[in-house]
PDB file of N, CA and C in Angstrom:
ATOM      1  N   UNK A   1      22.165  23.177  25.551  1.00  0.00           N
ATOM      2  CA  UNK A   1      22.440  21.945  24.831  1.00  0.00           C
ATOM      3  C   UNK A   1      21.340  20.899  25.025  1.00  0.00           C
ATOM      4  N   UNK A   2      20.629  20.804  25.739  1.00  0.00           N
ATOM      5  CA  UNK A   2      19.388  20.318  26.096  1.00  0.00           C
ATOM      6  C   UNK A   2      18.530  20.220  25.358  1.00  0.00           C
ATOM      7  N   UNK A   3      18.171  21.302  25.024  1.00  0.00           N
ATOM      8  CA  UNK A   3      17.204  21.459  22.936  1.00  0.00           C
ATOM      9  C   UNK A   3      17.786  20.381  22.083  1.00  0.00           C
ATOM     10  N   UNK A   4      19.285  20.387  21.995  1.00  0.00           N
ATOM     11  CA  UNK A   4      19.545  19.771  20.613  1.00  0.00           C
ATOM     12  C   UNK A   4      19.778  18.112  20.942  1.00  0.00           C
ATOM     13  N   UNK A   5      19.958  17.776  22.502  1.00  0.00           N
ATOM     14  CA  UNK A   5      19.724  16.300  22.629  1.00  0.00           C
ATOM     15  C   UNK A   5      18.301  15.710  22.883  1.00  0.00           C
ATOM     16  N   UNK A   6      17.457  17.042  22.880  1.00  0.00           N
ATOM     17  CA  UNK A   6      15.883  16.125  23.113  1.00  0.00           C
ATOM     18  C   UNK A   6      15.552  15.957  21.601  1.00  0.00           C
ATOM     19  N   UNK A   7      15.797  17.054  20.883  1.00  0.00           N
ATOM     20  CA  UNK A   7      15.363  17.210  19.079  1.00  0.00           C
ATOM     21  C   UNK A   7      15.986  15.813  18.518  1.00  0.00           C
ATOM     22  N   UNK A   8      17.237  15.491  18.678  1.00  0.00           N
ATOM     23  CA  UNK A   8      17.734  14.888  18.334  1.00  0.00           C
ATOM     24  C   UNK A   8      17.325  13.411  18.617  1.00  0.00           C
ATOM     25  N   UNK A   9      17.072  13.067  19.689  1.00  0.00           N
ATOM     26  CA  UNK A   9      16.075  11.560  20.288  1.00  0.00           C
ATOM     27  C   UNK A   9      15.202  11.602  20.088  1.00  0.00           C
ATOM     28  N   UNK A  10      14.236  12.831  19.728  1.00  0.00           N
ATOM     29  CA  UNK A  10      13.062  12.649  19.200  1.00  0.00           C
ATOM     30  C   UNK A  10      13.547  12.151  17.640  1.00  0.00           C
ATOM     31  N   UNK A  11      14.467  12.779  16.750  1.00  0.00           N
ATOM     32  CA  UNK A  11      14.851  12.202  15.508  1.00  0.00           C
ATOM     33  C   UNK A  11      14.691  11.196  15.396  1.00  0.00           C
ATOM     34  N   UNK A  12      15.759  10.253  16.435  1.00  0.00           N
ATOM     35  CA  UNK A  12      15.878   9.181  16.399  1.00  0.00           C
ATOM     36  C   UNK A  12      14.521   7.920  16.440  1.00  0.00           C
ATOM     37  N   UNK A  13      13.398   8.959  17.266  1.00  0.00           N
ATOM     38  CA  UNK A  13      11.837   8.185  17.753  1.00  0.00           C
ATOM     39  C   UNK A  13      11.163   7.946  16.348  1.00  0.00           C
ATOM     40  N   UNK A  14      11.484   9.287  15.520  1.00  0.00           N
ATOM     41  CA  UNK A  14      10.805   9.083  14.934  1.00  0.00           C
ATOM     42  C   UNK A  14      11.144   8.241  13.064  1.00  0.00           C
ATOM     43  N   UNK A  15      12.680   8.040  13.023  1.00  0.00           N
ATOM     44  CA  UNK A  15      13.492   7.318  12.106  1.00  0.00           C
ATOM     45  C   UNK A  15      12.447   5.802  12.491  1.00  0.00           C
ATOM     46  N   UNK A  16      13.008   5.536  14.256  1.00  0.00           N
ATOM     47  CA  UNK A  16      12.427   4.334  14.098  1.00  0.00           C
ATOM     48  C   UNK A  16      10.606   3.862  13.666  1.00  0.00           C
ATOM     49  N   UNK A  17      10.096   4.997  13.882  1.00  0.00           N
ATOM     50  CA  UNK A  17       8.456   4.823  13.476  1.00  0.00           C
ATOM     51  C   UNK A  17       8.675   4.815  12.013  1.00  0.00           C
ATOM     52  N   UNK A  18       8.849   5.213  11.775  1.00  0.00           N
ATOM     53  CA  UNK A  18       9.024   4.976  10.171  1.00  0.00           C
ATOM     54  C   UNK A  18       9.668   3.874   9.842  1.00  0.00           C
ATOM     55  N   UNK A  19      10.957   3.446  10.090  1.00  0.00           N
ATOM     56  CA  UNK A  19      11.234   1.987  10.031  1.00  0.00           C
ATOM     57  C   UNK A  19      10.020   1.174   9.745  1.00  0.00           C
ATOM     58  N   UNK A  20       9.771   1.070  11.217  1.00  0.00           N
ATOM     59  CA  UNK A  20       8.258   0.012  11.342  1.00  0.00           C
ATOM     60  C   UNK A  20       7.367   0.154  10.695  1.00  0.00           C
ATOM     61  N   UNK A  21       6.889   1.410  10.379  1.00  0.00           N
ATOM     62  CA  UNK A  21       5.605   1.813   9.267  1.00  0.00           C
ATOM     63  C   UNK A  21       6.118   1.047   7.985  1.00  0.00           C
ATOM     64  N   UNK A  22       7.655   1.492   7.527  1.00  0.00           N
ATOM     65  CA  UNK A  22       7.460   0.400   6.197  1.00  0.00           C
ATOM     66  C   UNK A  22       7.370  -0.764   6.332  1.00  0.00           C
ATOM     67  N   UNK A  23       8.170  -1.149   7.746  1.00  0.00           N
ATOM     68  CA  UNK A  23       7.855  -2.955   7.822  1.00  0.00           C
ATOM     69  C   UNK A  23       6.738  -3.297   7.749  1.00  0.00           C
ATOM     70  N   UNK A  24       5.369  -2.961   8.538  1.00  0.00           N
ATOM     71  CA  UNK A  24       4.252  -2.836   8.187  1.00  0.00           C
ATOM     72  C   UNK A  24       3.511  -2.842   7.091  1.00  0.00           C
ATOM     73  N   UNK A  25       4.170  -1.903   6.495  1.00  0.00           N
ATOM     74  CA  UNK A  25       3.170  -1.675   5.095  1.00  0.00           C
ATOM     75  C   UNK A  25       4.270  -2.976   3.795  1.00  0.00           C
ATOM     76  N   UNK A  26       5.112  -3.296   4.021  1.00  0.00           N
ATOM     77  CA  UNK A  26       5.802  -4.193   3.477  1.00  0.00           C
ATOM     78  C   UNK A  26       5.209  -5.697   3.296  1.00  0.00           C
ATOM     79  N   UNK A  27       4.873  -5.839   4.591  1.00  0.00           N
ATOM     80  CA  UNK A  27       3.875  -7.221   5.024  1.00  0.00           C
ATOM     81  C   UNK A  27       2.866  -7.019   5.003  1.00  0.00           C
ATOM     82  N   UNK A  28       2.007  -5.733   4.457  1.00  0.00           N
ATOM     83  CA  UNK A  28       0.453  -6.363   4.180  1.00  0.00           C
ATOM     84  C   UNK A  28       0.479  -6.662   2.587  1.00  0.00           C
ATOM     85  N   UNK A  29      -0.735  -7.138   3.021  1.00  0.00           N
ATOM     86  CA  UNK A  29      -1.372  -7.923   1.727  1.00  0.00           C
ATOM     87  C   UNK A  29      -3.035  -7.336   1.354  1.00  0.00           C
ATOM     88  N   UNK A  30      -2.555  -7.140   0.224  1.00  0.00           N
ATOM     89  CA  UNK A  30      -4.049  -6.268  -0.728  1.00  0.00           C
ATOM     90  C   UNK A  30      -4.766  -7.300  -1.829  1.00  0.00           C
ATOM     91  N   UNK A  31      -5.741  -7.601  -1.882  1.00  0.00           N
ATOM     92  CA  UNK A  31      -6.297  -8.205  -2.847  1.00  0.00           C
ATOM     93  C   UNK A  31      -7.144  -7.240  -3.496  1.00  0.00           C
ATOM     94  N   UNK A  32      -6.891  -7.717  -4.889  1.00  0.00           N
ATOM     95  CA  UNK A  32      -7.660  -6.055  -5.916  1.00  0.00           C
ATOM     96  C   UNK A  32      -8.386  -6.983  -7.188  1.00  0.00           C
ATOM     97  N   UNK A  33      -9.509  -6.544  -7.327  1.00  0.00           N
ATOM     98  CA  UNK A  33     -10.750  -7.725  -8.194  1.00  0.00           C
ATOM     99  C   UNK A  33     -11.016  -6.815  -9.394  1.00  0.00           C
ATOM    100  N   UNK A  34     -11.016  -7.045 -10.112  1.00  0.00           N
ATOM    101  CA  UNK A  34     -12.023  -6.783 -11.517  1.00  0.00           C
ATOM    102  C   UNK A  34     -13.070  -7.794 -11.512  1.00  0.00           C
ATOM    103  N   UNK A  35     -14.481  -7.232 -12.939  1.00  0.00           N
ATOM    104  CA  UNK A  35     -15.069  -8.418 -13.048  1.00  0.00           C
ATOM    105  C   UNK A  35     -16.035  -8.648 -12.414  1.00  0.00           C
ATOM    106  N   UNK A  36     -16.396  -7.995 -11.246  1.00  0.00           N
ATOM    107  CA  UNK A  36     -17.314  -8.381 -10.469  1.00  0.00           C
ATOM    108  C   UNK A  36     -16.383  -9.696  -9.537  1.00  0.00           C
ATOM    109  N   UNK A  37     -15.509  -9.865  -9.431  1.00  0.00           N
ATOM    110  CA  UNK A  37     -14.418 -10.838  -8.506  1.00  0.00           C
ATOM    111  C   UNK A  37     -14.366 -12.079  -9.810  1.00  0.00           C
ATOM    112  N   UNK A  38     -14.148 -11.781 -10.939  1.00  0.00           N
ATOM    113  CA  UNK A  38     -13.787 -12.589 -11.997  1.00  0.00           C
ATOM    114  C   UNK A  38     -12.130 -13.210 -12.154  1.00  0.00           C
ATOM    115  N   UNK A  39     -11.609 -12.046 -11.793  1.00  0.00           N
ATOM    116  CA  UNK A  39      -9.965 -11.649 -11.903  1.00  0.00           C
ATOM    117  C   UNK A  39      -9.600 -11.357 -10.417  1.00  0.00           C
ATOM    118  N   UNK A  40      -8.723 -11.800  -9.680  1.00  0.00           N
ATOM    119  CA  UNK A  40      -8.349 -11.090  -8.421  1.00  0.00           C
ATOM    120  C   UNK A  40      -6.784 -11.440  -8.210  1.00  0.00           C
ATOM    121  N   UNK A  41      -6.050 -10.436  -7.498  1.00  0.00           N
ATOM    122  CA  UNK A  41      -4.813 -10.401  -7.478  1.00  0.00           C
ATOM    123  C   UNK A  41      -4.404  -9.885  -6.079  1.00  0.00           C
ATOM    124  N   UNK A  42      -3.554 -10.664  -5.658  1.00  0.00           N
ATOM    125  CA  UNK A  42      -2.836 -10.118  -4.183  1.00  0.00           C
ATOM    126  C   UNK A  42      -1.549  -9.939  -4.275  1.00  0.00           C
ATOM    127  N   UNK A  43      -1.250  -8.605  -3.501  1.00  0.00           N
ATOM    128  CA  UNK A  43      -0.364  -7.608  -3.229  1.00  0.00           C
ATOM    129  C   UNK A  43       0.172  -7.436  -2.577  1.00  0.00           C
ATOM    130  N   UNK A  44       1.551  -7.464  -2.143  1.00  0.00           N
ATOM    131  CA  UNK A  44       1.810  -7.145  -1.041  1.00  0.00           C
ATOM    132  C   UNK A  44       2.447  -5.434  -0.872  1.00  0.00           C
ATOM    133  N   UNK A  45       2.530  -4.807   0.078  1.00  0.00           N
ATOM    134  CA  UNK A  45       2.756  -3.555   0.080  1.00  0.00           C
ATOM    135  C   UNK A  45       4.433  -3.047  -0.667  1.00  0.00           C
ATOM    136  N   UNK A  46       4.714  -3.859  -1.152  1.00  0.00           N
ATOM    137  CA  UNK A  46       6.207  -3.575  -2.370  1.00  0.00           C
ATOM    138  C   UNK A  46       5.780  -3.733  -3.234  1.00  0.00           C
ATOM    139  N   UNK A  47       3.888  -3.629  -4.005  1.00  0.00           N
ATOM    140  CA  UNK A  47       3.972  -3.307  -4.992  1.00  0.00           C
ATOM    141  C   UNK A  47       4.091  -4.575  -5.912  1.00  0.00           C
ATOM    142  N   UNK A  48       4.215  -5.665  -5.121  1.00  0.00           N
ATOM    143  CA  UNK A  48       4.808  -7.455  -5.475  1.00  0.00           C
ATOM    144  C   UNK A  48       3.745  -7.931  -5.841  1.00  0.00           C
ATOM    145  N   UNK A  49       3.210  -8.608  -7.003  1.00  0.00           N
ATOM    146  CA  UNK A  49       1.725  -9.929  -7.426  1.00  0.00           C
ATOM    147  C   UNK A  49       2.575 -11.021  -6.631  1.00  0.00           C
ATOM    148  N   UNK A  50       1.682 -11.460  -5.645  1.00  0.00           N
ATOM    149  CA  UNK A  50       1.520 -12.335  -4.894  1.00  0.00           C
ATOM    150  C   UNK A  50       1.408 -13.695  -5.596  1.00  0.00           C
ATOM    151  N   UNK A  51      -0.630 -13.385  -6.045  1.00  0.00           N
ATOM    152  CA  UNK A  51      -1.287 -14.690  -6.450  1.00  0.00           C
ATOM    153  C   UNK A  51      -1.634 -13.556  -7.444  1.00  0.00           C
ATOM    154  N   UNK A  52      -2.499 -14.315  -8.729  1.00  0.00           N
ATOM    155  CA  UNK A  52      -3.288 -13.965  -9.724  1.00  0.00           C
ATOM    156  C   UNK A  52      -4.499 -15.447  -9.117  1.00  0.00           C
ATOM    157  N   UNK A  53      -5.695 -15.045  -9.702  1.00  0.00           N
ATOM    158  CA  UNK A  53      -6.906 -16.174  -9.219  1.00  0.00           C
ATOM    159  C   UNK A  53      -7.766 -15.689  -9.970  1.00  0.00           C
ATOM    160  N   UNK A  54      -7.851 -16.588 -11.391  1.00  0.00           N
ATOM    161  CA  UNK A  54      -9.001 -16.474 -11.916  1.00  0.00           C
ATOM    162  C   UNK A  54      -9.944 -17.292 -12.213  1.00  0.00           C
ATOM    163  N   UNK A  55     -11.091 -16.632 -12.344  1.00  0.00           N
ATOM    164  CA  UNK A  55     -12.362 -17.530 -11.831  1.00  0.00           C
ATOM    165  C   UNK A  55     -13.021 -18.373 -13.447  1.00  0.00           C
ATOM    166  N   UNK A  56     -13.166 -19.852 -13.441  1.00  0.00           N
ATOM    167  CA  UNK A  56     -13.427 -20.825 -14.859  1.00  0.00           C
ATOM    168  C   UNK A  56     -13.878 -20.037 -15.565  1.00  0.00           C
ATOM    169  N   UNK A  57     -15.201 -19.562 -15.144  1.00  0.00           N
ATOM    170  CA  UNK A  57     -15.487 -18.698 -16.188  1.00  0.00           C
ATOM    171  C   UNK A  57     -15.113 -17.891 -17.329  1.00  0.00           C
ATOM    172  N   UNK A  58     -13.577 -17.585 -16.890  1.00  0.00           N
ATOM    173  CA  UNK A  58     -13.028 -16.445 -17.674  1.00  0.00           C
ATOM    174  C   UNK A  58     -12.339 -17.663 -18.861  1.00  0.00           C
ATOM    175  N   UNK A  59     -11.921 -18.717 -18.814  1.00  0.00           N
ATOM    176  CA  UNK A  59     -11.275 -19.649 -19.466  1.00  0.00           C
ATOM    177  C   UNK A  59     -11.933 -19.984 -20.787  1.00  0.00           C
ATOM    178  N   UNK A  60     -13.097 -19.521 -20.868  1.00  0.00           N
ATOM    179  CA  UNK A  60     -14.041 -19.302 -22.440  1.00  0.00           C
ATOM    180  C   UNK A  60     -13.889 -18.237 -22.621  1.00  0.00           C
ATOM    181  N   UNK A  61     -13.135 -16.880 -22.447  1.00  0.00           N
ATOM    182  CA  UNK A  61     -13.027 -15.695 -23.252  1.00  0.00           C
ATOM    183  C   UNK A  61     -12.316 -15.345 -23.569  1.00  0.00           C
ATOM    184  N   UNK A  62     -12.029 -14.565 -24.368  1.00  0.00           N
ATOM    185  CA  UNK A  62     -10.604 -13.787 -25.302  1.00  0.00           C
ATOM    186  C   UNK A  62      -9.993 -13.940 -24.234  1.00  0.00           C
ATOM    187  N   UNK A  63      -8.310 -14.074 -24.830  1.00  0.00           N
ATOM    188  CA  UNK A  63      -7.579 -13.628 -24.302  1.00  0.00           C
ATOM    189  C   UNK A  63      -7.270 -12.239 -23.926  1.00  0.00           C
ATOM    190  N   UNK A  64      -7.739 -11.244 -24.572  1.00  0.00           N
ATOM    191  CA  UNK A  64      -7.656  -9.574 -24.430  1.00  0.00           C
ATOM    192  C   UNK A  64      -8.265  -9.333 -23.402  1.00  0.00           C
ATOM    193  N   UNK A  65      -9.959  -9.923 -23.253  1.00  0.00           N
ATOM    194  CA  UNK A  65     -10.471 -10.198 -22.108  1.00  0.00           C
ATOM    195  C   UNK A  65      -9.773  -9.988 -20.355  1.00  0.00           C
ATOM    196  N   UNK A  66      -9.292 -11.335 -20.920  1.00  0.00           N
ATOM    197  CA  UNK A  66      -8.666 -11.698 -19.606  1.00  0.00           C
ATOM    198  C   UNK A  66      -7.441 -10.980 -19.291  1.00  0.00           C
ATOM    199  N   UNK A  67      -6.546 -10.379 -20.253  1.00  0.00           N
ATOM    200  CA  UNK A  67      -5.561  -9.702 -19.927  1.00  0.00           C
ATOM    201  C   UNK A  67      -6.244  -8.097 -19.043  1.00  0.00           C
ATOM    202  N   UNK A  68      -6.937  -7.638 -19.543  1.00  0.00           N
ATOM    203  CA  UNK A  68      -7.851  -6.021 -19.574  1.00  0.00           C
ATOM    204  C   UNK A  68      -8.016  -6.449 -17.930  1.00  0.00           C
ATOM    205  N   UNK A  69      -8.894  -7.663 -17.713  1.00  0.00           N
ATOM    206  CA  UNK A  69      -9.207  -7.941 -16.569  1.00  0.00           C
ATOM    207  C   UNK A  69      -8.234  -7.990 -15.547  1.00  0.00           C
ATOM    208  N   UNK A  70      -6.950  -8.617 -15.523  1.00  0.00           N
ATOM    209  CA  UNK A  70      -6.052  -8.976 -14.529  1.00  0.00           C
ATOM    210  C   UNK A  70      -5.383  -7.288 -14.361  1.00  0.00           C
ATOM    211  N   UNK A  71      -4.968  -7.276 -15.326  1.00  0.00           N
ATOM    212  CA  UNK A  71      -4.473  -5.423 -15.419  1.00  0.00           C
ATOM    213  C   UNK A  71      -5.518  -4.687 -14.672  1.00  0.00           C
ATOM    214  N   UNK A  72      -6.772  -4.621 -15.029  1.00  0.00           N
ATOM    215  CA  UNK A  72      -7.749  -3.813 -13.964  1.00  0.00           C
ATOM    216  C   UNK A  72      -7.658  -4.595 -12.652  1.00  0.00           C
ATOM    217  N   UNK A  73      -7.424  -5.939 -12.182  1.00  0.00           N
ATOM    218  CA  UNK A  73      -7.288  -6.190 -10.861  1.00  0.00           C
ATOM    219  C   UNK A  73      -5.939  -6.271  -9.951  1.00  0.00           C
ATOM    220  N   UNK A  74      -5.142  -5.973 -11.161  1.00  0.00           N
ATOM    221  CA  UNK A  74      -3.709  -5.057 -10.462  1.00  0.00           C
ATOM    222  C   UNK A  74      -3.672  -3.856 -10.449  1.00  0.00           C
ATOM    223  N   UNK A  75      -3.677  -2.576 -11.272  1.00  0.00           N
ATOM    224  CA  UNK A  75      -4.643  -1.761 -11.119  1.00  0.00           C
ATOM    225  C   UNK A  75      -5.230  -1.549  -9.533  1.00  0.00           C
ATOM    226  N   UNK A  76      -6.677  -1.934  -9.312  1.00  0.00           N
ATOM    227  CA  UNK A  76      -7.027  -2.010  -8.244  1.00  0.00           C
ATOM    228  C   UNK A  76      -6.104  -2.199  -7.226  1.00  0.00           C
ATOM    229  N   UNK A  77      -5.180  -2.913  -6.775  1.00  0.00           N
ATOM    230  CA  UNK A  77      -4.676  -3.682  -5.606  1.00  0.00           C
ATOM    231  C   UNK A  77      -3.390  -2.437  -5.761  1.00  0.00           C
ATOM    232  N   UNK A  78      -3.138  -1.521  -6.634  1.00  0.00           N
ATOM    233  CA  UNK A  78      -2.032  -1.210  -6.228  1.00  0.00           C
ATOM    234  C   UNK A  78      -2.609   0.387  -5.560  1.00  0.00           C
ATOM    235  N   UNK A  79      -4.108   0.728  -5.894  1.00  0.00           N
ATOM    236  CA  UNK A  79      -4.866   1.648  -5.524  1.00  0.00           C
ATOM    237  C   UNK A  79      -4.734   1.819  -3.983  1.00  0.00           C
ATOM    238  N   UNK A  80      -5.470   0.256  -3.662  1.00  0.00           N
ATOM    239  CA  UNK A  80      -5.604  -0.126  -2.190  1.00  0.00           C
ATOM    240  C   UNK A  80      -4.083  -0.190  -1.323  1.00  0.00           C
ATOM    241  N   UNK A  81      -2.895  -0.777  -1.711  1.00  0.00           N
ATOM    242  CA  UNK A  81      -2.248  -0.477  -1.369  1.00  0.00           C
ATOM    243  C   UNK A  81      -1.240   0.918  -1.012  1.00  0.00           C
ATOM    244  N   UNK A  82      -1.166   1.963  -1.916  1.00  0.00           N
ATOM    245  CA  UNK A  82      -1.222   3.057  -1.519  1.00  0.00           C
ATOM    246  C   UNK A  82      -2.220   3.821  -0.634  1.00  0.00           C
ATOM    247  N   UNK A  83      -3.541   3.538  -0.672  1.00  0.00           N
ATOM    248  CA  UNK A  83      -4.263   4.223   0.204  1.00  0.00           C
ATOM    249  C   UNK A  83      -3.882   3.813   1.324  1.00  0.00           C
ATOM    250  N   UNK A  84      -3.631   2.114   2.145  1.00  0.00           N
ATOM    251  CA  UNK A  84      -3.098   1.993   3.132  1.00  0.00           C
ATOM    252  C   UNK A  84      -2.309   2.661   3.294  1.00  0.00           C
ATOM    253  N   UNK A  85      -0.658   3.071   2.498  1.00  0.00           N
ATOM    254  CA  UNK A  85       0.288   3.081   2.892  1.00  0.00           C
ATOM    255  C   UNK A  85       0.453   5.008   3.303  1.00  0.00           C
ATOM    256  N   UNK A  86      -0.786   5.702   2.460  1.00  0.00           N
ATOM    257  CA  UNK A  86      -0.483   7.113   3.206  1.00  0.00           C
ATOM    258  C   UNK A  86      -1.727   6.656   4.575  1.00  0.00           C
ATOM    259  N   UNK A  87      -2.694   6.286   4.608  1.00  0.00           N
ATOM    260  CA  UNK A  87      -3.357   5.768   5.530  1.00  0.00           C
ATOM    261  C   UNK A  87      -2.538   5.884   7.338  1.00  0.00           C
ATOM    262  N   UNK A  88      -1.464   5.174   7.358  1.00  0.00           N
ATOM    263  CA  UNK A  88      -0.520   4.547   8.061  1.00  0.00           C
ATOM    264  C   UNK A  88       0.701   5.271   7.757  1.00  0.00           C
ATOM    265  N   UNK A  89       0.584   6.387   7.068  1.00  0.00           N
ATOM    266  CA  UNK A  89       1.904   7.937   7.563  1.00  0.00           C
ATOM    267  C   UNK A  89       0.938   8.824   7.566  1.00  0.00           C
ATOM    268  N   UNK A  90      -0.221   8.890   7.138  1.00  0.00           N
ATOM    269  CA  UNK A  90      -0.568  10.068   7.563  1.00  0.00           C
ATOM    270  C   UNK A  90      -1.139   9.528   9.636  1.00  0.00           C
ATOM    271  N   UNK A  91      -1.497   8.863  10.155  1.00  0.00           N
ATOM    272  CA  UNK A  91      -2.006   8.230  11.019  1.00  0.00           C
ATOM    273  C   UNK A  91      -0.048   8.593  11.982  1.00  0.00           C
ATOM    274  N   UNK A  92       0.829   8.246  11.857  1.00  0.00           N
ATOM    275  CA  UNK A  92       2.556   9.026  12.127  1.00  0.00           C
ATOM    276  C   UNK A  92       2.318   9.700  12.350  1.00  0.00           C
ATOM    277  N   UNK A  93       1.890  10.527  11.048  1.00  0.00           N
ATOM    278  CA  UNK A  93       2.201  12.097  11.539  1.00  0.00           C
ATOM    279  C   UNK A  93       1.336  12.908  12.306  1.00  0.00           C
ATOM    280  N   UNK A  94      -0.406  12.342  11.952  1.00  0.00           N
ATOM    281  CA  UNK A  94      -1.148  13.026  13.194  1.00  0.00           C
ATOM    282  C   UNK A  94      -0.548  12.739  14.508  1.00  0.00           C
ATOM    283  N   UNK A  95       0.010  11.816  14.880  1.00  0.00           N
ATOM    284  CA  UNK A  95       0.237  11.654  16.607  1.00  0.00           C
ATOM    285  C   UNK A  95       1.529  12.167  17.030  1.00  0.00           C
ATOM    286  N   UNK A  96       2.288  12.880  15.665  1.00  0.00           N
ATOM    287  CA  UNK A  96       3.085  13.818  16.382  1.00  0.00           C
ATOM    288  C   UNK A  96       2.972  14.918  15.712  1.00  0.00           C
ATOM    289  N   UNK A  97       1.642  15.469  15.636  1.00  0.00           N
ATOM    290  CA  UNK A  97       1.039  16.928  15.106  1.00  0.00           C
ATOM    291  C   UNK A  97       1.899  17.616  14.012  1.00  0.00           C
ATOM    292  N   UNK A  98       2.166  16.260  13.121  1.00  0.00           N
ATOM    293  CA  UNK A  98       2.234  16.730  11.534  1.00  0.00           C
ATOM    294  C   UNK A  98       1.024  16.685  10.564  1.00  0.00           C
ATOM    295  N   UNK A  99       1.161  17.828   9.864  1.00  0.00           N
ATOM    296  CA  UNK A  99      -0.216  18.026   8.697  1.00  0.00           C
ATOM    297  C   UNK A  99       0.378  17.056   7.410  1.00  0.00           C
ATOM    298  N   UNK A 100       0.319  15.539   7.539  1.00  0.00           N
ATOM    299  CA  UNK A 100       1.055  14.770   6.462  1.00  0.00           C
ATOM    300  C   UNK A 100      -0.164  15.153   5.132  1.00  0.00           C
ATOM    301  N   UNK A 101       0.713  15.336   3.955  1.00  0.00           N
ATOM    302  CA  UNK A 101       0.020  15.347   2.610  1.00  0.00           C
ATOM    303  C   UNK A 101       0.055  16.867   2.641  1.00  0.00           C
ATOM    304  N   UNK A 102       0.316  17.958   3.372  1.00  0.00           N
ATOM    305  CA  UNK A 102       0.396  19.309   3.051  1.00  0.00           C
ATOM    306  C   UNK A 102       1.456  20.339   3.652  1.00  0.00           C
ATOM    307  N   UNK A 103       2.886  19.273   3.692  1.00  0.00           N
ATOM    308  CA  UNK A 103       4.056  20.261   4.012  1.00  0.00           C
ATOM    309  C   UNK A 103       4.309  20.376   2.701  1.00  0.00           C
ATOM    310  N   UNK A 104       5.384  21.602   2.574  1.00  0.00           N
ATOM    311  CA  UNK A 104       5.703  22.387   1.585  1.00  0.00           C
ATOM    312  C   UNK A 104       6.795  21.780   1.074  1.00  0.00           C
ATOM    313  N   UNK A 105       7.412  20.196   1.131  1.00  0.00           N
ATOM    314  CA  UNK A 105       8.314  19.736   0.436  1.00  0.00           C
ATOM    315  C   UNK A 105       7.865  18.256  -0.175  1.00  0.00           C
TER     316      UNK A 105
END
């Protein structure tokens, strides 16, 4: 019975790492630019527009313009935010000698 109460607290170790990994990745914040940093937008790790910040310049051009632009700098920020967020499970699962991104489910 020993097997199934260590398996089992390890369960529990590892429910709570994950907890925290989303709290983590919940509270960061991604900023994602088009434009050469014309358009920029911050993110937080739910995927949430923060701020939009666009730069005078853009205030003399189409509106299509500026839409193409903010879309490519959300776009971006939601790039960066996923890369953190396997970043920070795959980084989990190496330290308890999981191959994250190539189990079979």
């Amino acid at each position: 019975m020993k097997g199934i109460g260590d398996f089992m607290k390890q369960a529990q170790e590892i429910q709570q790492q994950m907890q925290d990994i989303q709290q983590e990745i919940a509270a960061l914040e991604v900023s994602g630019e088009s434009g050469a940093g014309l358009a920029r937008v911050v993110m937080n790790g739910r995927h949430e527009v923060k701020r939009v910040v666009l730069d005078d310049a853009l205030m003399s051009e189409d509106k299509e313009v500026i839409e193409d632009l903010v879309a490519a700098a959300c776009n971006d920020a939601v790039r960066k935010v996923e890369k953190a967020q396997q970043e920070k499970m795959s980084g989990m699962a190496s330290g308890m000698g999981l191959p994250f991104g190539k189990l079979p489910f």
